[in-house]
PDB file of N, CA and C in Angstrom:
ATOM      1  N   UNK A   1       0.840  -1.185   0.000  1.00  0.00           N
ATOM      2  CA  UNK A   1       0.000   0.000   0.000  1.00  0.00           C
ATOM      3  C   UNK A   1       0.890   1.256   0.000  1.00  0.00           C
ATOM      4  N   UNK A   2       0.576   2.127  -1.213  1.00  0.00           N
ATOM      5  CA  UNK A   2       1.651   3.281  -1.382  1.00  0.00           C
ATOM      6  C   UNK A   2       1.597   4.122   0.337  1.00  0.00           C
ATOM      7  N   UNK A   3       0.194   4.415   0.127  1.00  0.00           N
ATOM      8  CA  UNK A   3      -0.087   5.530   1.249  1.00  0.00           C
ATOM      9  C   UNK A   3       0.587   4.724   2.848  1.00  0.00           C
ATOM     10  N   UNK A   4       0.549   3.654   2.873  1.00  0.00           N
ATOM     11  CA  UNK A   4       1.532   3.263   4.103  1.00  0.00           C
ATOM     12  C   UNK A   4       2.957   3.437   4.333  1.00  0.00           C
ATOM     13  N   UNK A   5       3.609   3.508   2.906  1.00  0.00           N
ATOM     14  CA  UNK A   5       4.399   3.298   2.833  1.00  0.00           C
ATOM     15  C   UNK A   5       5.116   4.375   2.791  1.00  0.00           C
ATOM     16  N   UNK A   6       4.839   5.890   2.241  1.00  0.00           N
ATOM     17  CA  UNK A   6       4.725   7.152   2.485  1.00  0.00           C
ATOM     18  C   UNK A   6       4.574   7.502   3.695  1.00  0.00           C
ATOM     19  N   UNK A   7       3.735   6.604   4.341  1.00  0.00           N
ATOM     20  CA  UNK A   7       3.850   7.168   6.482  1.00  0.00           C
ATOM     21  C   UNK A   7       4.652   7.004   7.034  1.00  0.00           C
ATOM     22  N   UNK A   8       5.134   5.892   6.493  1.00  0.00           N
ATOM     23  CA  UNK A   8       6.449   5.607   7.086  1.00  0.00           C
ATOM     24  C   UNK A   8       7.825   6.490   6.875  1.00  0.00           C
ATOM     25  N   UNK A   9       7.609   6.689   5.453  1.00  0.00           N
ATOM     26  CA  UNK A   9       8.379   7.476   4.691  1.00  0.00           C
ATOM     27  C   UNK A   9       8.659   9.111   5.702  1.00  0.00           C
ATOM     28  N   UNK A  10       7.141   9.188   5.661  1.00  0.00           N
ATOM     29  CA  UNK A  10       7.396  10.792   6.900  1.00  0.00           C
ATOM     30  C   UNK A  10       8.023  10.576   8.116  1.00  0.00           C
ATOM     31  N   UNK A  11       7.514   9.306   8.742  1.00  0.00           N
ATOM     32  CA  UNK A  11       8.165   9.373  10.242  1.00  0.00           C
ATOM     33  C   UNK A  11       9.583   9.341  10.223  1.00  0.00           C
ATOM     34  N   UNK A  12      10.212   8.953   8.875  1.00  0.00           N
ATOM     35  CA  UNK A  12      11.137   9.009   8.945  1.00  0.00           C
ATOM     36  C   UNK A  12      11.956  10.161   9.034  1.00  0.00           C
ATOM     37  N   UNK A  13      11.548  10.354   7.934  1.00  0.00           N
ATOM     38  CA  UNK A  13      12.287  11.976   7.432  1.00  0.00           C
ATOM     39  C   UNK A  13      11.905  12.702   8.695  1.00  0.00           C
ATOM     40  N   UNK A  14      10.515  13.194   9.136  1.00  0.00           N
ATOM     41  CA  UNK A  14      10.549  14.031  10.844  1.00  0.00           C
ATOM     42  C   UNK A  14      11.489  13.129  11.766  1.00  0.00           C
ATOM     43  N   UNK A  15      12.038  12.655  12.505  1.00  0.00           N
ATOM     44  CA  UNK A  15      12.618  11.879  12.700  1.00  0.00           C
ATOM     45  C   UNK A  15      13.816  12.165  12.733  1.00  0.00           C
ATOM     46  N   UNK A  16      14.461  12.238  11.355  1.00  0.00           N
ATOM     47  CA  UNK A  16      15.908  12.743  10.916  1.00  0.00           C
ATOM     48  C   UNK A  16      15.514  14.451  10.781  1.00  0.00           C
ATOM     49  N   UNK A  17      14.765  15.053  10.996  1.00  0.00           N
ATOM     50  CA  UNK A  17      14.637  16.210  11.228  1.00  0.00           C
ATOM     51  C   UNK A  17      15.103  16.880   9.813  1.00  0.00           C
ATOM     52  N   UNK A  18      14.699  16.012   8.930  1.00  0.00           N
ATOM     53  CA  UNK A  18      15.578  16.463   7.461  1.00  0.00           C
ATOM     54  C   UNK A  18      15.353  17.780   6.888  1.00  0.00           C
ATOM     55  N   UNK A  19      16.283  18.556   6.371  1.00  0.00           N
ATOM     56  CA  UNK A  19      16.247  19.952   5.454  1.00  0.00           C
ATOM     57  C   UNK A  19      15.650  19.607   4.110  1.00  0.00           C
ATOM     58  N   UNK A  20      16.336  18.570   3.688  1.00  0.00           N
ATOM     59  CA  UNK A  20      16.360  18.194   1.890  1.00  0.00           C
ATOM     60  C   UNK A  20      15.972  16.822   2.215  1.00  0.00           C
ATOM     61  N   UNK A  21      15.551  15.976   0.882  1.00  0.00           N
ATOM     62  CA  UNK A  21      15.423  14.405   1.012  1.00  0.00           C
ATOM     63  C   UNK A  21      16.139  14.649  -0.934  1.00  0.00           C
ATOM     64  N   UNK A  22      16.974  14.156  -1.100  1.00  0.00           N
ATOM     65  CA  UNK A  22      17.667  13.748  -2.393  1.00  0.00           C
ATOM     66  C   UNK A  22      17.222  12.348  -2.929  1.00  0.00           C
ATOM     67  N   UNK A  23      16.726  12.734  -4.037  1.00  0.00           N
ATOM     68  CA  UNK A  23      16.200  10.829  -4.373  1.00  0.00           C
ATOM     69  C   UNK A  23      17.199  10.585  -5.397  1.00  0.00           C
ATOM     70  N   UNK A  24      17.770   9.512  -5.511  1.00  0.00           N
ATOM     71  CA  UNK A  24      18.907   9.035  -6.532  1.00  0.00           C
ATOM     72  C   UNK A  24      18.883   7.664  -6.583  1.00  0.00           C
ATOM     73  N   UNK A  25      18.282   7.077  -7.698  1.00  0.00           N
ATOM     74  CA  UNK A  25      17.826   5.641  -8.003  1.00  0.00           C
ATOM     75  C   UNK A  25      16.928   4.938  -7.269  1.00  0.00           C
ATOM     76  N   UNK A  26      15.653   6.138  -6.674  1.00  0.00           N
ATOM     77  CA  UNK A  26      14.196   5.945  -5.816  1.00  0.00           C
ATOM     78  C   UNK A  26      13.196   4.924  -7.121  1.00  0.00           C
ATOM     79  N   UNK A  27      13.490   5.625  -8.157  1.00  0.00           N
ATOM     80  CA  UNK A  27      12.216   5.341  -9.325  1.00  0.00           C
ATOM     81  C   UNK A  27      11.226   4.541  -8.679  1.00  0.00           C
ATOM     82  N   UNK A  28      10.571   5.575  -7.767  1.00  0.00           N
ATOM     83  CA  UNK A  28       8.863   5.825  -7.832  1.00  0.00           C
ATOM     84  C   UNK A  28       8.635   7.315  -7.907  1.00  0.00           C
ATOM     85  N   UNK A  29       7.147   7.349  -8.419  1.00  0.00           N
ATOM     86  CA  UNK A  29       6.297   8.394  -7.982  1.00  0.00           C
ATOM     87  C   UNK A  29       6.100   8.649  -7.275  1.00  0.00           C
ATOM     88  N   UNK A  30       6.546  10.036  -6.610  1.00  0.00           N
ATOM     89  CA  UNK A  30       5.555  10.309  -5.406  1.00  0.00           C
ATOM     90  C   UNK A  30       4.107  10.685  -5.545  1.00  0.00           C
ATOM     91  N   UNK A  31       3.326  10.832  -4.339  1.00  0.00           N
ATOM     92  CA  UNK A  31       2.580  11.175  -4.150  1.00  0.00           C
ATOM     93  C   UNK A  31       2.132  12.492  -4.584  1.00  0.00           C
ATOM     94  N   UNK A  32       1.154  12.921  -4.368  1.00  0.00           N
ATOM     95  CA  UNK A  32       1.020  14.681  -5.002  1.00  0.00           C
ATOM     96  C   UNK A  32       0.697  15.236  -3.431  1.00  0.00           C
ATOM     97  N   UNK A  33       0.322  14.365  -2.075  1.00  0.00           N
ATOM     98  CA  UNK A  33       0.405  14.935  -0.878  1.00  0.00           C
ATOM     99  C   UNK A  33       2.084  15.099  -0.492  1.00  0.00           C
ATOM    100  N   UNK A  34       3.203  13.985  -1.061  1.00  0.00           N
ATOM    101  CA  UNK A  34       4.127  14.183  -0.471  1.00  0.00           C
ATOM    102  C   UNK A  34       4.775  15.032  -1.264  1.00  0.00           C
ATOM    103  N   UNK A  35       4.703  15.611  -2.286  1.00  0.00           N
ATOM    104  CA  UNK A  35       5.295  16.423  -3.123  1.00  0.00           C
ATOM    105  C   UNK A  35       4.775  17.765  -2.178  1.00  0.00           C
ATOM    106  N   UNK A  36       3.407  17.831  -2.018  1.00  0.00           N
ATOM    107  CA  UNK A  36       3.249  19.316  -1.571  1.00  0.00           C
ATOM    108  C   UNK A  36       3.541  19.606  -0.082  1.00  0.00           C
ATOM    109  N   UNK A  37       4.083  18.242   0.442  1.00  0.00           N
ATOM    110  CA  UNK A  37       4.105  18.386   1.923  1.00  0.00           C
ATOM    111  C   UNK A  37       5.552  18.980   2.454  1.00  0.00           C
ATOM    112  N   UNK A  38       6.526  18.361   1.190  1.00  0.00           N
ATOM    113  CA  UNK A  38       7.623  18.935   1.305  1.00  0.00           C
ATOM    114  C   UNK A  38       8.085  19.792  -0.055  1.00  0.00           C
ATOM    115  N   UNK A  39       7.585  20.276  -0.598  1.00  0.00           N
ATOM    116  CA  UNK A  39       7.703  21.226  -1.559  1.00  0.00           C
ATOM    117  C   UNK A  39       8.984  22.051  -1.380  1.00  0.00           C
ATOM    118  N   UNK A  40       9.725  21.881  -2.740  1.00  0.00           N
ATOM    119  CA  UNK A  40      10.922  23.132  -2.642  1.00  0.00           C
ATOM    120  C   UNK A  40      11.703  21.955  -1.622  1.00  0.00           C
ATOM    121  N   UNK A  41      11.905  20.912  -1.077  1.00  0.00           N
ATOM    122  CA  UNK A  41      12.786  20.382  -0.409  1.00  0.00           C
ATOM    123  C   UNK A  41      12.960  19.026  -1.045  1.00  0.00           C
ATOM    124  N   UNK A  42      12.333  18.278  -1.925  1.00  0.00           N
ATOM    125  CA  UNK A  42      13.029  17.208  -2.904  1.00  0.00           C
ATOM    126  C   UNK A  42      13.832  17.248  -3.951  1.00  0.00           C
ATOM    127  N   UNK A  43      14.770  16.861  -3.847  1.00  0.00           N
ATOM    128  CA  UNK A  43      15.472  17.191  -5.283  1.00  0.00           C
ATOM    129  C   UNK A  43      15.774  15.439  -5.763  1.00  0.00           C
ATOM    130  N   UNK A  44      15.575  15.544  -6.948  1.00  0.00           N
ATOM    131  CA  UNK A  44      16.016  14.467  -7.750  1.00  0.00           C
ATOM    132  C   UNK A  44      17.201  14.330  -8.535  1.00  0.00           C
ATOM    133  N   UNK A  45      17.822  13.473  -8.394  1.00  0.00           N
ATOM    134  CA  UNK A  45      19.026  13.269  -9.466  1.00  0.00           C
ATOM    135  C   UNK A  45      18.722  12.766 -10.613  1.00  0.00           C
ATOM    136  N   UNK A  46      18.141  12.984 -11.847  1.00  0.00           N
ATOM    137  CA  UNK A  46      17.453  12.024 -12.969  1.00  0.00           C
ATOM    138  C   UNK A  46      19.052  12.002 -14.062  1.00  0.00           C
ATOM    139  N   UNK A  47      19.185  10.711 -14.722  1.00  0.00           N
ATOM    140  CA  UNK A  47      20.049  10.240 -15.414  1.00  0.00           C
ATOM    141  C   UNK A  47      19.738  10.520 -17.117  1.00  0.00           C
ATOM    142  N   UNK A  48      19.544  11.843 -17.360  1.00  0.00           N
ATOM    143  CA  UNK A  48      19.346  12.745 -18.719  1.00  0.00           C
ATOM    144  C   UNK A  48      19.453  14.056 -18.699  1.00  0.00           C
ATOM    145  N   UNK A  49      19.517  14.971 -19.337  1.00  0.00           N
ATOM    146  CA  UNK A  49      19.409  15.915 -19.701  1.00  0.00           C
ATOM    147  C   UNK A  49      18.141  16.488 -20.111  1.00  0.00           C
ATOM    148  N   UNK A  50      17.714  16.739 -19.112  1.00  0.00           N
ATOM    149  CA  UNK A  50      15.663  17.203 -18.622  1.00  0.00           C
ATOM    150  C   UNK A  50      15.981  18.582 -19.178  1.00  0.00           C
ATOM    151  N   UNK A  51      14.711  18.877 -20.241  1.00  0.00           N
ATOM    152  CA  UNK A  51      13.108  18.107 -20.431  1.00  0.00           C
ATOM    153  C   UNK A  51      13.449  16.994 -21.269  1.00  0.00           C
ATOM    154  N   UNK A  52      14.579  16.281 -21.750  1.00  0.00           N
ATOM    155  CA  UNK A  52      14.581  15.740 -22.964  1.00  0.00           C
ATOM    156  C   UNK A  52      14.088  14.077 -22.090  1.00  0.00           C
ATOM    157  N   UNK A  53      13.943  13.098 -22.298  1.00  0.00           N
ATOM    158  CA  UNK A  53      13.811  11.964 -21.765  1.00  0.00           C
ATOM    159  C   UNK A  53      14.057  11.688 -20.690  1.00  0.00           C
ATOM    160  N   UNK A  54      12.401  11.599 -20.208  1.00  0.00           N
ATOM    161  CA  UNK A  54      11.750  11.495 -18.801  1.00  0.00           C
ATOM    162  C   UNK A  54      11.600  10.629 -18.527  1.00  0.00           C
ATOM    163  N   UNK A  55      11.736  10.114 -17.097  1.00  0.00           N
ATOM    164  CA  UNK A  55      11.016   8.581 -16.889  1.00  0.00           C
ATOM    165  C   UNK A  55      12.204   7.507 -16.610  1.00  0.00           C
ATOM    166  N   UNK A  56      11.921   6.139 -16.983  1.00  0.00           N
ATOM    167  CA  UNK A  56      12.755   5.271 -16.101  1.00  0.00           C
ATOM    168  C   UNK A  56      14.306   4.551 -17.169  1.00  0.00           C
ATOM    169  N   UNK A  57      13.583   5.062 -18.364  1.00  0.00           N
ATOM    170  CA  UNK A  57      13.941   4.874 -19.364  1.00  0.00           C
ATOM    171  C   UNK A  57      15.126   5.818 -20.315  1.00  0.00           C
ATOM    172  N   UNK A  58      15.385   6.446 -19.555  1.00  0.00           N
ATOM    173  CA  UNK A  58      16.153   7.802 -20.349  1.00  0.00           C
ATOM    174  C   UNK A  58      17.197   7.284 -20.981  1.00  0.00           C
ATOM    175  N   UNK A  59      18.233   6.560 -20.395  1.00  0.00           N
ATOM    176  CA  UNK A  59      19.159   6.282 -21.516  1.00  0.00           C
ATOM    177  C   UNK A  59      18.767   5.714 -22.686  1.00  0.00           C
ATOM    178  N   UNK A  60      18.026   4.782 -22.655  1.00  0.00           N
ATOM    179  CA  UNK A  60      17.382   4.049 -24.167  1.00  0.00           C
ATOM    180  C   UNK A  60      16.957   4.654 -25.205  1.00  0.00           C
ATOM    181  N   UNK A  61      16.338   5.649 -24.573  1.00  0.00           N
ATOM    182  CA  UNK A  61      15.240   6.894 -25.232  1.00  0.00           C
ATOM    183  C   UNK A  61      16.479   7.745 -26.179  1.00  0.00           C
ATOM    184  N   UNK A  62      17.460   8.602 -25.377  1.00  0.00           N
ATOM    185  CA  UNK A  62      18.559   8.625 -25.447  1.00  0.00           C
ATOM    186  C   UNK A  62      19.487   7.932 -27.102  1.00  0.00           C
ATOM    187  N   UNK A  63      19.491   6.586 -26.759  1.00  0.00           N
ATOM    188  CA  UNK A  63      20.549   5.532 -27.869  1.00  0.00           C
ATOM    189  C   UNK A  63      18.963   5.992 -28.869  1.00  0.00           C
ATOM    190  N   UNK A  64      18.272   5.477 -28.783  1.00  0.00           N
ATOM    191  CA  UNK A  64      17.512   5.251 -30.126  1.00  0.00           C
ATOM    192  C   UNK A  64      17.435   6.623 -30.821  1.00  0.00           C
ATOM    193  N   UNK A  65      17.388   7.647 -29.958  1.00  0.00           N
ATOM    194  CA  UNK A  65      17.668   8.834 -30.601  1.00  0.00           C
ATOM    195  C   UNK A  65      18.765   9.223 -31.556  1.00  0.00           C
ATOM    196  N   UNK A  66      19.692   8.838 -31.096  1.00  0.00           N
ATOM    197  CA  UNK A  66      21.385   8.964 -31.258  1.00  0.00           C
ATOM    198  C   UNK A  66      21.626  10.201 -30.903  1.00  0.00           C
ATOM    199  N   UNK A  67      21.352  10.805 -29.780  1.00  0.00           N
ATOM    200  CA  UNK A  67      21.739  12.027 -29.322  1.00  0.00           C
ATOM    201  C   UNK A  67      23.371  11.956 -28.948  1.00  0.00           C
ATOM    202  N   UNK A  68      24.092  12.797 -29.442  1.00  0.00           N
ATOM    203  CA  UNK A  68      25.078  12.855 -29.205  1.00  0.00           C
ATOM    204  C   UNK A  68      26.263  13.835 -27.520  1.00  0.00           C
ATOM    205  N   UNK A  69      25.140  13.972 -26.974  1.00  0.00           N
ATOM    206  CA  UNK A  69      25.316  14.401 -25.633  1.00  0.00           C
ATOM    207  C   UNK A  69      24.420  13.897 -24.605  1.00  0.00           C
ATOM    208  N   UNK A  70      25.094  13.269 -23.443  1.00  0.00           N
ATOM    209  CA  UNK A  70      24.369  12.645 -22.820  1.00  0.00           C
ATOM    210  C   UNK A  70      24.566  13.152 -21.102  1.00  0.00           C
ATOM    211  N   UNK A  71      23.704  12.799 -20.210  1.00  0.00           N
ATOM    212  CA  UNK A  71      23.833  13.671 -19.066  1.00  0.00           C
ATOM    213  C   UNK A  71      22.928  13.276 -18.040  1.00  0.00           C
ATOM    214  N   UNK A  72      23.112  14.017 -16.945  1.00  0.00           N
ATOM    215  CA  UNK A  72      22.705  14.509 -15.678  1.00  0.00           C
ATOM    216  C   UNK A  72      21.771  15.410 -15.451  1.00  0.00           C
ATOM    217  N   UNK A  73      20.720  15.824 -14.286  1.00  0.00           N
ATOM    218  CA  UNK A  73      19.713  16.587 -14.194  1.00  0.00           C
ATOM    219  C   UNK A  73      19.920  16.790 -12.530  1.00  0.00           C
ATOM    220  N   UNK A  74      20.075  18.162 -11.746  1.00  0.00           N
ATOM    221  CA  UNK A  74      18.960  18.241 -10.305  1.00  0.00           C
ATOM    222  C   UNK A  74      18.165  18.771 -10.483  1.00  0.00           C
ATOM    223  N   UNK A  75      17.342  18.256  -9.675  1.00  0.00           N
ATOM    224  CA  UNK A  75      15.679  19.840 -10.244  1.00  0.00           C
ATOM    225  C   UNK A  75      15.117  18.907  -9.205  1.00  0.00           C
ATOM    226  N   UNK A  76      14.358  20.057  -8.928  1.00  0.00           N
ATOM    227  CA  UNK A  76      13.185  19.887  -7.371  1.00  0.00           C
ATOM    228  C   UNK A  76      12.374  18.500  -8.296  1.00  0.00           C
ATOM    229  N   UNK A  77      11.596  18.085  -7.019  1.00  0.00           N
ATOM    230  CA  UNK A  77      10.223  17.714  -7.513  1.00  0.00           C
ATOM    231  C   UNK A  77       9.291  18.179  -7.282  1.00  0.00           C
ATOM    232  N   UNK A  78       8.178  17.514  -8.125  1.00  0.00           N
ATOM    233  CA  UNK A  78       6.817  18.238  -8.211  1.00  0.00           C
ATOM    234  C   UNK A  78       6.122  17.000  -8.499  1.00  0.00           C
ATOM    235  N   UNK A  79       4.330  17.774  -8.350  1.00  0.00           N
ATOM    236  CA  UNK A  79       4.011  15.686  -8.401  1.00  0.00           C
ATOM    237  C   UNK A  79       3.958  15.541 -10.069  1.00  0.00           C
ATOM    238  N   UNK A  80       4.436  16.217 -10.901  1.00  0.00           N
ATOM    239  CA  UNK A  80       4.730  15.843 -12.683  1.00  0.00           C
ATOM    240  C   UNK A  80       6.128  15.355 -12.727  1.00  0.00           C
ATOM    241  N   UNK A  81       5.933  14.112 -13.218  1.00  0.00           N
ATOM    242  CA  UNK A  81       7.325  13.520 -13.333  1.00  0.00           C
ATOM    243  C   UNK A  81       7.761  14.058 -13.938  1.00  0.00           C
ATOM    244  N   UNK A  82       9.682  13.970 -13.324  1.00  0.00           N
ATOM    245  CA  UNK A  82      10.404  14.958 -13.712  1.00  0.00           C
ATOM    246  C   UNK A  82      10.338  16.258 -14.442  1.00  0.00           C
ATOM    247  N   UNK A  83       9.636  17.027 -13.694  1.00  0.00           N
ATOM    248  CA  UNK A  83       9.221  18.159 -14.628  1.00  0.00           C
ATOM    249  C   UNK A  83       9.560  19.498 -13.538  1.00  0.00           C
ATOM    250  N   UNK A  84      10.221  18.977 -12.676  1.00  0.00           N
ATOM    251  CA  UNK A  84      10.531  20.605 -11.913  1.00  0.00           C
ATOM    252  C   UNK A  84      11.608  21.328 -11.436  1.00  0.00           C
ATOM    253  N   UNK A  85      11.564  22.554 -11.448  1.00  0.00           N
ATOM    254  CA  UNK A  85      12.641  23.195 -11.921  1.00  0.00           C
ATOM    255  C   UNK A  85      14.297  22.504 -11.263  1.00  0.00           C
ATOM    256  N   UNK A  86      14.973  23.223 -13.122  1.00  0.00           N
ATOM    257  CA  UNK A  86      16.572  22.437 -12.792  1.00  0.00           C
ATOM    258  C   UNK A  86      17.042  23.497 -11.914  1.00  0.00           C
ATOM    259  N   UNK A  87      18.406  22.653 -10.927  1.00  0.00           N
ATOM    260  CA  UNK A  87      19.329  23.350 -10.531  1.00  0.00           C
ATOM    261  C   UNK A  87      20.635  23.380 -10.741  1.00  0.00           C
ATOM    262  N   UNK A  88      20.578  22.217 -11.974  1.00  0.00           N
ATOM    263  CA  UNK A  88      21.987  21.545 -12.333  1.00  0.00           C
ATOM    264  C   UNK A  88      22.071  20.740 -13.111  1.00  0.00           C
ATOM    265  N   UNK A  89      22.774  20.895 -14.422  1.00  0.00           N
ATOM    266  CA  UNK A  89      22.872  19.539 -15.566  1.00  0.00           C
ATOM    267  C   UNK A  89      24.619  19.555 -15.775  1.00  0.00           C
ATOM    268  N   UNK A  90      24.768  18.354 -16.423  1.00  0.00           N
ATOM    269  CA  UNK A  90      25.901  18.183 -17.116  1.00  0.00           C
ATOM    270  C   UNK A  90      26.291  17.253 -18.103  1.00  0.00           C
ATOM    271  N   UNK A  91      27.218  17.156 -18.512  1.00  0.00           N
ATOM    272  CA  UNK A  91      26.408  16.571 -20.343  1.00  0.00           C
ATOM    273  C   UNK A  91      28.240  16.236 -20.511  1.00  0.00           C
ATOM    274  N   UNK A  92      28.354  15.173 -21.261  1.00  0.00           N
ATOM    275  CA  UNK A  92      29.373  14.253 -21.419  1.00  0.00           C
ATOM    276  C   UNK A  92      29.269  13.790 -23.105  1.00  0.00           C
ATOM    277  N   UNK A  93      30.022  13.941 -24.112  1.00  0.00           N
ATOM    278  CA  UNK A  93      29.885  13.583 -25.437  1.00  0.00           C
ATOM    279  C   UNK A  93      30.170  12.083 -25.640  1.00  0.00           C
ATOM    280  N   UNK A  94      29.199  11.644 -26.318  1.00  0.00           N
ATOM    281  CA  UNK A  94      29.148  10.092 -26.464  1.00  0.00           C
ATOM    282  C   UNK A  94      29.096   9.999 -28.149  1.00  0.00           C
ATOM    283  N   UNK A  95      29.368   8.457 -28.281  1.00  0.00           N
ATOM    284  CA  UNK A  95      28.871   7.712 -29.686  1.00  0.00           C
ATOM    285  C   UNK A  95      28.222   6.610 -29.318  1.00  0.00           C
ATOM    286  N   UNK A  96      27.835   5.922 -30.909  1.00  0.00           N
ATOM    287  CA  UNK A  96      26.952   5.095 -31.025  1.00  0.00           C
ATOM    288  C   UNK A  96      27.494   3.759 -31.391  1.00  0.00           C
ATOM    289  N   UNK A  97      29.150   3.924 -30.990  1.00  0.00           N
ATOM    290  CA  UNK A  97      29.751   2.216 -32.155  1.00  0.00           C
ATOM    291  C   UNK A  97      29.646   1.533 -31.089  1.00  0.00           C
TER     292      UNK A  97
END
């Protein structure tokens, strides 16, 4: 059950008395209560170069493209996957052989 699992999720974080919660290889959704509960204090690490390929899938999305720069994202969350504002990218030149 998500919503249990999110309670727990809070007692934790109050608990650790946390400033920030950093998610880095979480891949779930949050909630749209826990997004607004801690608003402006999640940040995500997503493995692309946001807005371009969202989701769980980004590198693949990525190769089939043949984008030739590939990258990093921080940006808050919001309850729209990966869709909130960056604070940080970085981008590494790749090929396709």
């Amino acid at each position: 059950d998500k919503r249990a699992i999110e309670e727990k999720e809070f007692a934790l974080i109050e608990e650790a008395k946390a400033d920030v919660i950093v998610l880095a290889r979480y891949m779930q959704i949050l909630s749209p209560h826990f997004c607004q509960l801690y608003q402006n204090r999640i940040i995500n690490i997503h493995h692309s170069l946001l807005p371009s390929f969202r989701g769980a899938r980004a590198h693949a999305q990525a190769y089939d493209r043949g984008v030739k720069l590939i990258g990093g994202t921080a940006h808050y969350v919001t309850e729209h996957l990966d869709d909130g504002p960056i604070i940080a990218q970085a981008a590494v030149p790749c090929d396709h052989r």
